[in-house]
Structure formats: structure tokens, C-alpha cells
C-alpha atoms as a PDB file:
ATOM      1  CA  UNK A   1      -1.765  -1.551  12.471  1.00  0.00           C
ATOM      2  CA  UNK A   2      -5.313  -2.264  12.627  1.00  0.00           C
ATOM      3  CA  UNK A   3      -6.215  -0.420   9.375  1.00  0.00           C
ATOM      4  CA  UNK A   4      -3.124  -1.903   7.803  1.00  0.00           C
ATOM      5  CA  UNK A   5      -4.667  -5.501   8.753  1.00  0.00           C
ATOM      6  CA  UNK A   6      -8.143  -4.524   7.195  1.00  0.00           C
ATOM      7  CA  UNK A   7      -6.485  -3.778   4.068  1.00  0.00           C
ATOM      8  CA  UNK A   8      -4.070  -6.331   3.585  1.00  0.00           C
ATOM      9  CA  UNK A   9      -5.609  -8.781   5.785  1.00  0.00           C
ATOM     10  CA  UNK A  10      -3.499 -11.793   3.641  1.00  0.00           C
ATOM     11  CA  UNK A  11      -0.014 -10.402   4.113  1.00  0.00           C
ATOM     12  CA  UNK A  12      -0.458  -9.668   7.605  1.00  0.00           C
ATOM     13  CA  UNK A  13      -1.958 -12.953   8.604  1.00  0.00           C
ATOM     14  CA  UNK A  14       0.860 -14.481   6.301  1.00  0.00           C
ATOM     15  CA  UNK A  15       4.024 -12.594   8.248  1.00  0.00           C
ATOM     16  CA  UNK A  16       2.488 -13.127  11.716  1.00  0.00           C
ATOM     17  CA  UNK A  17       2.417 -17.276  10.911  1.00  0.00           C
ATOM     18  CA  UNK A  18       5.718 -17.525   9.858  1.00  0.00           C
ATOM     19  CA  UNK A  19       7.435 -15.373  12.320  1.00  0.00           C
ATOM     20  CA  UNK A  20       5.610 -17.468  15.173  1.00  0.00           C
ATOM     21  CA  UNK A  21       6.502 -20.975  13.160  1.00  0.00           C
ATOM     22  CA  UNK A  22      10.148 -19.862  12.747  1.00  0.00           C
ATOM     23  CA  UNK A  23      10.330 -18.835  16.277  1.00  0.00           C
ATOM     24  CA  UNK A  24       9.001 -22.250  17.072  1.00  0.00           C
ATOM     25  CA  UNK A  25      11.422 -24.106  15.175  1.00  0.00           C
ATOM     26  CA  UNK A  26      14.559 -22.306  16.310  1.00  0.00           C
ATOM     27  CA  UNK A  27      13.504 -23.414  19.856  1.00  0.00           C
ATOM     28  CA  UNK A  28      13.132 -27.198  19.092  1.00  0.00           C
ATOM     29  CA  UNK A  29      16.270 -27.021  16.625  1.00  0.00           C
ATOM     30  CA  UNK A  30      19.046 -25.661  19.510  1.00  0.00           C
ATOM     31  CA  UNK A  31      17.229 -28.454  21.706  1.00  0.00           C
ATOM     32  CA  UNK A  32      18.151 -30.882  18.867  1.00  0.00           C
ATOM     33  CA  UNK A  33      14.129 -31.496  17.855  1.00  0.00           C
ATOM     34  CA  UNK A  34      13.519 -31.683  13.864  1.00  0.00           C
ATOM     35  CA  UNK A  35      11.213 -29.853  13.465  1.00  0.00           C
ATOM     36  CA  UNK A  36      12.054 -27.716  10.523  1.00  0.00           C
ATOM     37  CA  UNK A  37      11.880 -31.588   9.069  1.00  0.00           C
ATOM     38  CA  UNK A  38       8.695 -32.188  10.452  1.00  0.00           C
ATOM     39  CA  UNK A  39       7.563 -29.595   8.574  1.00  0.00           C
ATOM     40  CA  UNK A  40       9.227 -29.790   5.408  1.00  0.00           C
ATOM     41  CA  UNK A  41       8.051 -31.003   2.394  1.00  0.00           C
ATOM     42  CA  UNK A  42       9.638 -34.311   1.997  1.00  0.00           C
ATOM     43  CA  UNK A  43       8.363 -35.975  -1.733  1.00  0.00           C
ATOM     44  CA  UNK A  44      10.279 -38.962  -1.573  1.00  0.00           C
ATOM     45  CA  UNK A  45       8.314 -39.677   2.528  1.00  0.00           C
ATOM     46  CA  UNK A  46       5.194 -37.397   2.220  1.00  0.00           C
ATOM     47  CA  UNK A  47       3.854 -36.377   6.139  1.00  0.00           C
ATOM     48  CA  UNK A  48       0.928 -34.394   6.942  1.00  0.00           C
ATOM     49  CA  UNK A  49       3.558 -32.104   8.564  1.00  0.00           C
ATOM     50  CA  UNK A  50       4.878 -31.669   4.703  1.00  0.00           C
ATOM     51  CA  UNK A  51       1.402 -29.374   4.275  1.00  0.00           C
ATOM     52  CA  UNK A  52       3.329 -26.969   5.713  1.00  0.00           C
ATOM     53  CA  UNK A  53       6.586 -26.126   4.504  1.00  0.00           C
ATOM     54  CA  UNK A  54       5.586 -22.631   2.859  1.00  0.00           C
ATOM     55  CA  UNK A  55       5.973 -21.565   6.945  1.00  0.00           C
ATOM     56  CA  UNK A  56       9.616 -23.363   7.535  1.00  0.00           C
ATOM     57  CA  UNK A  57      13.017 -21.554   6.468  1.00  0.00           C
ATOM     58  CA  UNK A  58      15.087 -23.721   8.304  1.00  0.00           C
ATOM     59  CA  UNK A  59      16.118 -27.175   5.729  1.00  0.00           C
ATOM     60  CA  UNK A  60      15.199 -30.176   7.197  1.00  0.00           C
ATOM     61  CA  UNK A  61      17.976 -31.868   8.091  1.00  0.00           C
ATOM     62  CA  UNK A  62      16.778 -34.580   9.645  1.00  0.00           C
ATOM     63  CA  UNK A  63      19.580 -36.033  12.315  1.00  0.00           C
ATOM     64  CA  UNK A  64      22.419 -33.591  11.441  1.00  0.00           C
ATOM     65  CA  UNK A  65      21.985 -32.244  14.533  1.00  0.00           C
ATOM     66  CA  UNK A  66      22.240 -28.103  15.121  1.00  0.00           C
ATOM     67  CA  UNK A  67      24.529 -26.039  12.852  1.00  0.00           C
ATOM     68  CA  UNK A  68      25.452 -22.845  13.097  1.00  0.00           C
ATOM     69  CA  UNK A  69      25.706 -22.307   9.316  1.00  0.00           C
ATOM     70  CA  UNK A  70      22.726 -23.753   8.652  1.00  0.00           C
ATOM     71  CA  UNK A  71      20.673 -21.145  11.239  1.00  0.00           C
ATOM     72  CA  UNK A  72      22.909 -18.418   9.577  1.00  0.00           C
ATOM     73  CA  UNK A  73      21.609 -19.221   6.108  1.00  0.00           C
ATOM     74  CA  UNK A  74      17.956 -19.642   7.810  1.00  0.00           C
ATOM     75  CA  UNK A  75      18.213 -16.616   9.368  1.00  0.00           C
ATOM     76  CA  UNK A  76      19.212 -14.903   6.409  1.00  0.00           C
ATOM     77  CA  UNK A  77      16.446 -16.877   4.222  1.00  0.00           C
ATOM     78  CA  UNK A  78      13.445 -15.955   6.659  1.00  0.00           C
ATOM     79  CA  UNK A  79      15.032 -12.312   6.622  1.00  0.00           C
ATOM     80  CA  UNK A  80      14.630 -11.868   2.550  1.00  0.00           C
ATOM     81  CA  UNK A  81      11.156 -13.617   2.699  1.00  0.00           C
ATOM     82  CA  UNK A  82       9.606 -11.645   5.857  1.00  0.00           C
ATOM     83  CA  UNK A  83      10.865  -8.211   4.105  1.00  0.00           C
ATOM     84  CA  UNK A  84       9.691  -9.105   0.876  1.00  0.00           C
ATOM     85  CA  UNK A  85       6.419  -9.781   2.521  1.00  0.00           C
ATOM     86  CA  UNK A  86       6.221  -6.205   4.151  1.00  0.00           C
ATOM     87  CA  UNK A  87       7.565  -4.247   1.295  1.00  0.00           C
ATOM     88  CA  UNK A  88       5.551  -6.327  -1.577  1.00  0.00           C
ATOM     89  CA  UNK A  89       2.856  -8.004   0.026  1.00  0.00           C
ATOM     90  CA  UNK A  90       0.403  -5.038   0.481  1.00  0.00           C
ATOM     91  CA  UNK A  91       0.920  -3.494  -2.939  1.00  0.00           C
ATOM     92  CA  UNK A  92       0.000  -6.779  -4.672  1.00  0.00           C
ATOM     93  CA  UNK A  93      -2.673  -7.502  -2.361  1.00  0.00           C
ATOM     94  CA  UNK A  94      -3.756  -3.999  -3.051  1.00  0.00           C
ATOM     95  CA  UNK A  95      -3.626  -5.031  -7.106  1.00  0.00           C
ATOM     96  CA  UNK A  96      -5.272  -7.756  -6.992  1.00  0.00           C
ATOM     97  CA  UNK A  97      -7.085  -8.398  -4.171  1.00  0.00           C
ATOM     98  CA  UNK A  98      -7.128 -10.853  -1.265  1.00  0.00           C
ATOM     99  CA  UNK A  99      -8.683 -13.689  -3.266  1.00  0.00           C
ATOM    100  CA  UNK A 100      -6.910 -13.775  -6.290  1.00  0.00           C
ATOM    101  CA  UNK A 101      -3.486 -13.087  -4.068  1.00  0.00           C
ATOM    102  CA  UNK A 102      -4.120 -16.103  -1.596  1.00  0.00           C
ATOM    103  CA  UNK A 103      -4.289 -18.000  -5.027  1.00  0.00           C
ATOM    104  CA  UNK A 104      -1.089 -16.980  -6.548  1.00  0.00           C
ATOM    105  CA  UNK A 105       0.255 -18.022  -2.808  1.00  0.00           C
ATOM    106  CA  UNK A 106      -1.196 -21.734  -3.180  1.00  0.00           C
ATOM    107  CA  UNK A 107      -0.289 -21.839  -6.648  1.00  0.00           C
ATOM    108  CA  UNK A 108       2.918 -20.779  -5.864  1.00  0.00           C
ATOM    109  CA  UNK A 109       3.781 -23.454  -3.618  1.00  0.00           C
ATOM    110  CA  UNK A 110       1.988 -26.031  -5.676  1.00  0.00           C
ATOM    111  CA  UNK A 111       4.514 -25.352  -8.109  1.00  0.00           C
ATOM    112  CA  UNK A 112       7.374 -25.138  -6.004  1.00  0.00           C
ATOM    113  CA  UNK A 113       6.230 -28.571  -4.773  1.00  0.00           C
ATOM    114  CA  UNK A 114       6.309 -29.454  -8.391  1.00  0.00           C
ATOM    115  CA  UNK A 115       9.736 -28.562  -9.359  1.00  0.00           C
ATOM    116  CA  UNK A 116      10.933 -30.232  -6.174  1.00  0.00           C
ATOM    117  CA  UNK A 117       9.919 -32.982  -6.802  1.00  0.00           C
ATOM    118  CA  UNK A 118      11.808 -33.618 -10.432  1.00  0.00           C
ATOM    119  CA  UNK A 119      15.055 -32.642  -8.720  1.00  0.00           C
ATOM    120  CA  UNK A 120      16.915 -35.800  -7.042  1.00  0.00           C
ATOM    121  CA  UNK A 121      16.539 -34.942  -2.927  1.00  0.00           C
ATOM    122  CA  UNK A 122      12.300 -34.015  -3.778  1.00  0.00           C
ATOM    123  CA  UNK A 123      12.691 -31.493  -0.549  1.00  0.00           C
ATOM    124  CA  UNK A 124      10.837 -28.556  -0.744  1.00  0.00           C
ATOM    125  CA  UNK A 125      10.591 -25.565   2.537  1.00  0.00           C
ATOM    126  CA  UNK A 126      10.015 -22.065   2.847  1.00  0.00           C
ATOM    127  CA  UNK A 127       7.864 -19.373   1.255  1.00  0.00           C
ATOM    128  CA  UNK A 128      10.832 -17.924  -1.274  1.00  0.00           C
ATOM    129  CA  UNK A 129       8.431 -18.520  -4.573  1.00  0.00           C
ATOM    130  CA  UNK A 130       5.708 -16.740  -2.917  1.00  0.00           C
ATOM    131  CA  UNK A 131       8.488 -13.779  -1.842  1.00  0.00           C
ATOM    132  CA  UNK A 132       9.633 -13.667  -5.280  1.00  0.00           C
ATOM    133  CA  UNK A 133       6.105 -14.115  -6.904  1.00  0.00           C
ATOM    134  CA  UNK A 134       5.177 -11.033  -4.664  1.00  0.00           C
ATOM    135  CA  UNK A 135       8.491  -9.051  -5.324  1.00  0.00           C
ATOM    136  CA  UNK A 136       8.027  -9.659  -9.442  1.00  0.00           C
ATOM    137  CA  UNK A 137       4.737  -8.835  -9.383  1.00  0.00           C
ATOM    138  CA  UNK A 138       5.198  -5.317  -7.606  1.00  0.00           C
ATOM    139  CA  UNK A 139       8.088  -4.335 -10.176  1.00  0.00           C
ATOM    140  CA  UNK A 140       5.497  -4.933 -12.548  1.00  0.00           C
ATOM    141  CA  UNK A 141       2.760  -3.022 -11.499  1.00  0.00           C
ATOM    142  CA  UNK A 142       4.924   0.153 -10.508  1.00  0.00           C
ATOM    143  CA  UNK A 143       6.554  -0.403 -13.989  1.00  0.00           C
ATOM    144  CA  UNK A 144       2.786  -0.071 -15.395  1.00  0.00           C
ATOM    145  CA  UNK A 145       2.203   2.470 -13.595  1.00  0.00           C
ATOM    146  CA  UNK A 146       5.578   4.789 -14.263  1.00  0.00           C
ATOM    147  CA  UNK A 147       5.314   6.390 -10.778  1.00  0.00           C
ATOM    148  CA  UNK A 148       9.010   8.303  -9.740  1.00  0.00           C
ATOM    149  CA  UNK A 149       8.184   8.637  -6.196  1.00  0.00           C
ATOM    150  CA  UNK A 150       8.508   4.890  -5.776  1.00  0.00           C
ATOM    151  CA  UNK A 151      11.847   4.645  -7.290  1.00  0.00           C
ATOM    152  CA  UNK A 152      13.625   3.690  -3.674  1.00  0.00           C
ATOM    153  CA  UNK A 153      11.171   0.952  -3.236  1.00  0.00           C
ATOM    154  CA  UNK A 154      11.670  -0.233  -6.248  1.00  0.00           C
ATOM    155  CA  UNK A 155      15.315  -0.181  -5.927  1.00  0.00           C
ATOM    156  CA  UNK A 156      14.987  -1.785  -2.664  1.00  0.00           C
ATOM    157  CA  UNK A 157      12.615  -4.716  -4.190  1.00  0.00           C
ATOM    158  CA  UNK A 158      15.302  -5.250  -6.888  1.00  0.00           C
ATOM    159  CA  UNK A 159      17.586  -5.901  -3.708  1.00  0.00           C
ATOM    160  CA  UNK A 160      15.753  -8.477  -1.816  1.00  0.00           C
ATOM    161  CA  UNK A 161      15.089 -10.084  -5.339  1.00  0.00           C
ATOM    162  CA  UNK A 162      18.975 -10.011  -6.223  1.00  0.00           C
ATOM    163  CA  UNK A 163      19.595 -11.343  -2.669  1.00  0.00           C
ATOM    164  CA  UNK A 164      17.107 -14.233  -2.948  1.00  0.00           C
ATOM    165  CA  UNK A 165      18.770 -15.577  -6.304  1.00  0.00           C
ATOM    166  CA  UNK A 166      22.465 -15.197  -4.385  1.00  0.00           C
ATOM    167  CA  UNK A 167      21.162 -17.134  -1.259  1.00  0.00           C
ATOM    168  CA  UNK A 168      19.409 -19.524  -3.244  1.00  0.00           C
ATOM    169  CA  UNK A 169      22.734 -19.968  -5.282  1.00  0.00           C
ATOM    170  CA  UNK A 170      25.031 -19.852  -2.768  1.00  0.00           C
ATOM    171  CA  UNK A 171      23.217 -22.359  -0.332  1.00  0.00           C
ATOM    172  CA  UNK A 172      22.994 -25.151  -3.407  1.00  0.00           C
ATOM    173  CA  UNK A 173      26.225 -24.640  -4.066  1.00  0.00           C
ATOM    174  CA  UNK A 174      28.042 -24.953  -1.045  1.00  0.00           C
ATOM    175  CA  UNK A 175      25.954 -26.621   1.427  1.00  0.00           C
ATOM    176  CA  UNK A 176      25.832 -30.622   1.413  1.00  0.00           C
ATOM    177  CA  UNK A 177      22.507 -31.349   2.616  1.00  0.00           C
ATOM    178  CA  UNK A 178      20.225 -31.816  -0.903  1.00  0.00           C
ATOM    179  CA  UNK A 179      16.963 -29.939   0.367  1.00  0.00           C
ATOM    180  CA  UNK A 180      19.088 -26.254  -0.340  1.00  0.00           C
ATOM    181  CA  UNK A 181      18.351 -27.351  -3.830  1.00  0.00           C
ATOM    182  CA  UNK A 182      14.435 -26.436  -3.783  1.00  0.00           C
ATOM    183  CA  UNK A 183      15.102 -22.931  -3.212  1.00  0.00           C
ATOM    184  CA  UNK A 184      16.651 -22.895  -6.862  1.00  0.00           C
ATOM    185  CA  UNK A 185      13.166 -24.033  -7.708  1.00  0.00           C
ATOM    186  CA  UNK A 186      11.677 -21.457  -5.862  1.00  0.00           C
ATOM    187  CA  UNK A 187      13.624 -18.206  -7.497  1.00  0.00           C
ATOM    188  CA  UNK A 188      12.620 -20.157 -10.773  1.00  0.00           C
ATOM    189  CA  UNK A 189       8.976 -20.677  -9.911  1.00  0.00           C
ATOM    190  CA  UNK A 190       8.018 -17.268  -8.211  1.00  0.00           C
ATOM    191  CA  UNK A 191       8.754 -15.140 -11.205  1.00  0.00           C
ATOM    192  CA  UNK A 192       7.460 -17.040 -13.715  1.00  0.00           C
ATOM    193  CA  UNK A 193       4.293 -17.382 -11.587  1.00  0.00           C
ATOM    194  CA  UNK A 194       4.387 -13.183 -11.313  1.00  0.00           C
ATOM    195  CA  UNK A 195       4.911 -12.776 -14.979  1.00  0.00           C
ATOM    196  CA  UNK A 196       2.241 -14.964 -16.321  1.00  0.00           C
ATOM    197  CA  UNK A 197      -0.442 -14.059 -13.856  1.00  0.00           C
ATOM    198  CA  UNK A 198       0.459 -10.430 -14.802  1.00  0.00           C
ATOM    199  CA  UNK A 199      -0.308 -10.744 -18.212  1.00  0.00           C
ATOM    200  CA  UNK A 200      -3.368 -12.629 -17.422  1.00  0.00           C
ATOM    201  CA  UNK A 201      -4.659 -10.657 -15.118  1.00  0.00           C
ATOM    202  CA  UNK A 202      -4.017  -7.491 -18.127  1.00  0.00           C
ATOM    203  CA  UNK A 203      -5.665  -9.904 -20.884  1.00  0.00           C
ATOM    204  CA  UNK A 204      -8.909 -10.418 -18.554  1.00  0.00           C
ATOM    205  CA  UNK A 205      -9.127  -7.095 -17.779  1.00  0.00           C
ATOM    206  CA  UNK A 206      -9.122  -6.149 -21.656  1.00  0.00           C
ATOM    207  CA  UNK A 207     -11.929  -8.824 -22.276  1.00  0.00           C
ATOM    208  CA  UNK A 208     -13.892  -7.245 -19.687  1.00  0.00           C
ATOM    209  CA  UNK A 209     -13.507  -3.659 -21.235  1.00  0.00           C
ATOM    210  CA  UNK A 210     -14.266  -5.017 -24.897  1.00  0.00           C
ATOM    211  CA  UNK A 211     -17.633  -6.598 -23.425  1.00  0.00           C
ATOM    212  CA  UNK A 212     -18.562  -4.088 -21.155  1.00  0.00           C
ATOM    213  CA  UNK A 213     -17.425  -0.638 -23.030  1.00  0.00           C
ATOM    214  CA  UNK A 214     -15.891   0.382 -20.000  1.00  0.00           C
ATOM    215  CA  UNK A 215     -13.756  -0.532 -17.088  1.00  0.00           C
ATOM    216  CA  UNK A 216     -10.106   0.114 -16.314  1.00  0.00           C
ATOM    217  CA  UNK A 217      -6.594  -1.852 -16.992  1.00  0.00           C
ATOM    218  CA  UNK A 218      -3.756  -1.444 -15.086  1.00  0.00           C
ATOM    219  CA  UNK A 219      -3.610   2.204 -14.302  1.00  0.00           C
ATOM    220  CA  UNK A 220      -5.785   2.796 -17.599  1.00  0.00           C
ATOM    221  CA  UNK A 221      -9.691   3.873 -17.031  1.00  0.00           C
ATOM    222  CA  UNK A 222     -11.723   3.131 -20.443  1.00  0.00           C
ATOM    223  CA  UNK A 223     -14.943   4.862 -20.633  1.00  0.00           C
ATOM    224  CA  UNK A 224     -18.082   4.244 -23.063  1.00  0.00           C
ATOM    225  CA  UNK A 225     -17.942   6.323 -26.047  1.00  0.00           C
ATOM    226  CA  UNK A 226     -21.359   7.678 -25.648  1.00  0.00           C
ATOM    227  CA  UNK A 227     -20.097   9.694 -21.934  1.00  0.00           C
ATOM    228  CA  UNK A 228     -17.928  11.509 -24.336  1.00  0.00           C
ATOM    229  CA  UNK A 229     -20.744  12.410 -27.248  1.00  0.00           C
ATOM    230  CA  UNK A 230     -22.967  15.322 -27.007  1.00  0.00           C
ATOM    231  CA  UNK A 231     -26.775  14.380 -27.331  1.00  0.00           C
ATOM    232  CA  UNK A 232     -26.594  15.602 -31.097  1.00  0.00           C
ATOM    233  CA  UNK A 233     -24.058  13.563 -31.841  1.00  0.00           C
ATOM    234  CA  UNK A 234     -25.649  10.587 -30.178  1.00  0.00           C
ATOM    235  CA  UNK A 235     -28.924  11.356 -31.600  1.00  0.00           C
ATOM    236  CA  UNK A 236     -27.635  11.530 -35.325  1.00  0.00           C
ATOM    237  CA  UNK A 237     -25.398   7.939 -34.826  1.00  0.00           C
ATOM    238  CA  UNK A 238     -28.165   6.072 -33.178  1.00  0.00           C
ATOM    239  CA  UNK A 239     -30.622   7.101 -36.835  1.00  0.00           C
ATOM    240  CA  UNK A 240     -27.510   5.709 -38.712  1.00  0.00           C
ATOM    241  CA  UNK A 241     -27.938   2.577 -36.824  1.00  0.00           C
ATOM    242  CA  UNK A 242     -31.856   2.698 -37.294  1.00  0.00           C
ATOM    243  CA  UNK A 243     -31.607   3.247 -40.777  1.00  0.00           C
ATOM    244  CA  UNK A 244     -29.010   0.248 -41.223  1.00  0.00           C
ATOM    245  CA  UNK A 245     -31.560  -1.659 -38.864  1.00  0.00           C
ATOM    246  CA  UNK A 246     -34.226  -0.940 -41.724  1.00  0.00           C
ATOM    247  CA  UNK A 247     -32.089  -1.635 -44.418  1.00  0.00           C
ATOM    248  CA  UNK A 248     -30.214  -4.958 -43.690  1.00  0.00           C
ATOM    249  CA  UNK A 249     -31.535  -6.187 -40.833  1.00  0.00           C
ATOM    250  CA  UNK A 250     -30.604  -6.352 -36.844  1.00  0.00           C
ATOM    251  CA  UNK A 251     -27.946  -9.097 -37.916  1.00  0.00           C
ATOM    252  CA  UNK A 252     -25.911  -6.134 -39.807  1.00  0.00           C
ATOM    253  CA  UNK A 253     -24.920  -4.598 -36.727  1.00  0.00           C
ATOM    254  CA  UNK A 254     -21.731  -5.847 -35.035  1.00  0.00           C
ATOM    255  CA  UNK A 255     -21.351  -6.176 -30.578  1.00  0.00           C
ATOM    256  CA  UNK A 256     -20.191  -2.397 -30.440  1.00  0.00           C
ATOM    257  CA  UNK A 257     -23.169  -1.128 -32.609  1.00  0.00           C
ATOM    258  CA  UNK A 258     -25.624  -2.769 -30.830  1.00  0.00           C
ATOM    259  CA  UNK A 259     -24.133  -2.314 -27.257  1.00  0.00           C
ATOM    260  CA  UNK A 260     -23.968   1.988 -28.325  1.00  0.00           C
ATOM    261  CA  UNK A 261     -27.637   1.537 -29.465  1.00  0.00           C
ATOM    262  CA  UNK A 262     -28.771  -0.092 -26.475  1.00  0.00           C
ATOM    263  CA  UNK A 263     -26.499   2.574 -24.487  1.00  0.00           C
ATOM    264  CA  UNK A 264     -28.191   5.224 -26.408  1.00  0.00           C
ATOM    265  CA  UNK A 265     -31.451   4.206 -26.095  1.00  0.00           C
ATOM    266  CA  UNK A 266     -31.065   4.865 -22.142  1.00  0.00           C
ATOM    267  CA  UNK A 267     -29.532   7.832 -22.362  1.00  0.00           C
ATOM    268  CA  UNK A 268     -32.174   9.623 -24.821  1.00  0.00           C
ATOM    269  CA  UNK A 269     -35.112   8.217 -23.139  1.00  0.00           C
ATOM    270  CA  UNK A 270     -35.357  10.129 -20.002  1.00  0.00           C
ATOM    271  CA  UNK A 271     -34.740  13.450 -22.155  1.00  0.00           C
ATOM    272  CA  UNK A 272     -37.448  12.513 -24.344  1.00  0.00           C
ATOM    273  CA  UNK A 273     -40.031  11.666 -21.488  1.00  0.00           C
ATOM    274  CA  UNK A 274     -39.725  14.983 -19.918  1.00  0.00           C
ATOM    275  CA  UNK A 275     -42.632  17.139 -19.412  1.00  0.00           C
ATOM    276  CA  UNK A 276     -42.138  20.767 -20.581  1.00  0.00           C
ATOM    277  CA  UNK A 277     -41.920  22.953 -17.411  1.00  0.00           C
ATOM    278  CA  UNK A 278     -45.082  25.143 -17.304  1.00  0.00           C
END
């Protein structure tokens, strides 16, 4: 467990908040409190409470009074979320690292927040974009990746993604209170969120191998072409270069050109400097 939280240190953290806060708001619900309101996101009355709604599950509705239905489908919403947390959360995590992760998580909700508020109840509660940002996002990367072995996992993340759409379906359509309507938003907002920050994340990491010579994309390592010349080969290239150099001018040779003569130039030099072993 301990290793596990050194690794994934954002996941953890994440799970252990909202199992505590949805403990907490059971309790006050059964003894009639609102406080799955308090913390809801409500656009229309904003609360400092609303700051966190990404660690409710239960809607917030506010003077209803206890339902049994309603704990059912909060029961079953904080049951897709905290499993798409354990099964997701550490391979993305993993992928991108803590930083960028605890990003996509604010963005995430920023954008939930977003879409809640252009639909007509503005409520907005639980982490669902971030659960399907993080289940999206995993699909992707084993899909990248093309590994067999993690063909149950994957079939199990397709699951909890499938179930999240349902619940978030099901709920809007067929309970009264308005705030089931955000968790449309969220099944809308976390892929969308998981799809363009994957092919951002792939576009920066192609800019960064174009500049540098060298780095790795996805599952992809990219090496400099020199590592894979022999010092002949280098050798006669770099006089090429020196010869264009003389004829046209520095200005004739393009980024790659001058990044391999620069390369080059390192490489040869220590070979050249050598003393002859007596």
C-alpha cells in the first residue's frame, strides 16, 4: 500500500477523500442534514461549500428529505467512480504523471461546472467526468500500446464506462429532482477531456522529438541518427556538411543538419584527442 501511494500518490489521496466525504454525507443524510447540498455545486446560489462537489455523489436535494432511491442511485454512482479510480487512476497517473493528471482532474470539473451551468437546474456533484476522463484515457493508452495481457482490464474499463453512461441516463430520465441532469454533462465532458488531452499530450511529445532528435512517444523510443552511424559514416556526412558550409554558407543548412553537425562534432572529438597508447 505504501509503495502503491508513492507511485500514484494522486489517485490514492483522491479515493481516500471521497470515500471519507461520502461516508460523511450518508450519516448527515439518514439524520435528515443536507449535506450532499451543502456540498454541491449549486450555479444558480454559488456557496463556498459548492468548491467541493467533485467529492459528493449523493444530488443535493435540498429539503426532500431521505430517499431510498436516491441513496440507491448514490450508492451505485460512488461505486462506478471509486472503481474507476482504482482500476484507471494509477495507469494514467503512471502516463502522465502526477502534475499533468491533477490538471486534467481540475480541468475536468471546471468543465463539468461549465456544462452545468447552460443546462436549466445549473447543479453540478460528483467526480463522474474525472472517472470517465480517467477510464477514456486508459483505453487509449493500452490501445497505443497493443498489449494482450490487459485485455480483461480493458474489458472491465469498457464496463464501468458503459455503466456510467446507463446511470447517468437512467437517473435524468427517471428521477424528478433537476441536479441528475449534470451527470449527462459529466459522461459528455470526461471523454472529450481524455481524447483531446491524448492527442495533445502525442503532438507535444512529437515537437519535443523533432527539436531534440530523440525522446520517446507513446510506447515509441526515437533515437538520434548519429547512435545508429558508424564513425565512417559520420565522419564522411559531417565533410558533406563542411563542404556545403564552404560553399553556401552556414544559412544553407536546415535544424536537422546543423543539430547532426553539432552532434557529430561531440562525438568525433574525444576520438580525435586521444593520445596513441605507447
Amino acid at each position: 500500500m505504501v509503495e502503491r501511494m508513492a507511485a500514484h500518490p494522486l489517485s490514492l489521496s483522491l479515493g481516500a477523500v471521497i470515500v471519507f466525504a461520502q461516508a460523511a454525507i450518508y450519516v448527515c443524510e439518514i439524520a435528515n442534514i443536507p449535506f450532499g447540498t451543502m456540498l454541491a455545486l449549486n450555479l444558480s446560489e454559488p456557496a463556498p461549500g459548492g468548491l467541493l462537489f467533485a467529492f459528493t455523489h449523493y444530488a443535493p436535494l435540498a429539503g426532500a428529505g431521505f430517499s431510498a432511491m436516491d441513496f440507491l442511485v448514490s450508492a451505485t454512482l460512488f461505486l462506478v467512480c471509486g472503481l474507476s479510480l482504482l482500476s484507471s487512476g494509477p495507469a494514467v497517473e503512471h502516463y502522465y504523471g502526477t502534475r499533468k493528471t491533477a490538471a486534467a482532474f481540475v480541468l475536468c470539473m471546471i468543465g463539468h461546472a461549465s456544462v452545468a451551468a447552460a443546462l436549466p437546474h445549473k447543479y453540478a456533484f460528483s467526480t463522474l467526468s474525472f472517472a470517465t476522463f480517467l477510464i477514456v484515457t486508459s483505453l487509449l493508452v493500452q490501445l497505443e500500446r497493443r498489449e494482450t495481457r490487459v485485455e480483461t482490464q480493458n474489458d472491465f474499463r469498457m464496463a464501468l464506462l458503459f455503466a456510467a453512461v446507463v446511470l447517468a441516463a437512467m437517473s435524468a430520465a427517471f428521477r424528478e429532482h433537476g441536479s441528475y441532469d449534470s451527470l449527462l454533462a459529466a459522461v459528455a465532458v470526461g471523454p472529450a477531456f481524455a481524447v483531446l488531452g491524448f492527442v495533445l499530450n502525442w503532438k507535444l511529445q512529437m515537437r519535443a522529438v523533432r527539436m531534440k532528435g530523440q525522446g520517446k512517444v507513446g510506447n515509441l523510443y526515437f533515437v538520434e541518427e548519429i547512435d545508429l552511424l558508424t564513425r565512417n559514416e559520420i565522419q564522411s556526412r559531417m565533410d558533406r556538411l563542411l563542404e556545403k558550409i564552404a560553399s553556401h554558407g552556414m544559412e544553407s543548412l536546415d535544424a536537422e543538419d546543423q543539430r547532426f553537425l553539432k552532434s557529430a562534432s561531440r562525438r568525433l572529438k574525444p576520438s580525435e584527442t586521444e593520445e596513441p597508447t605507447r
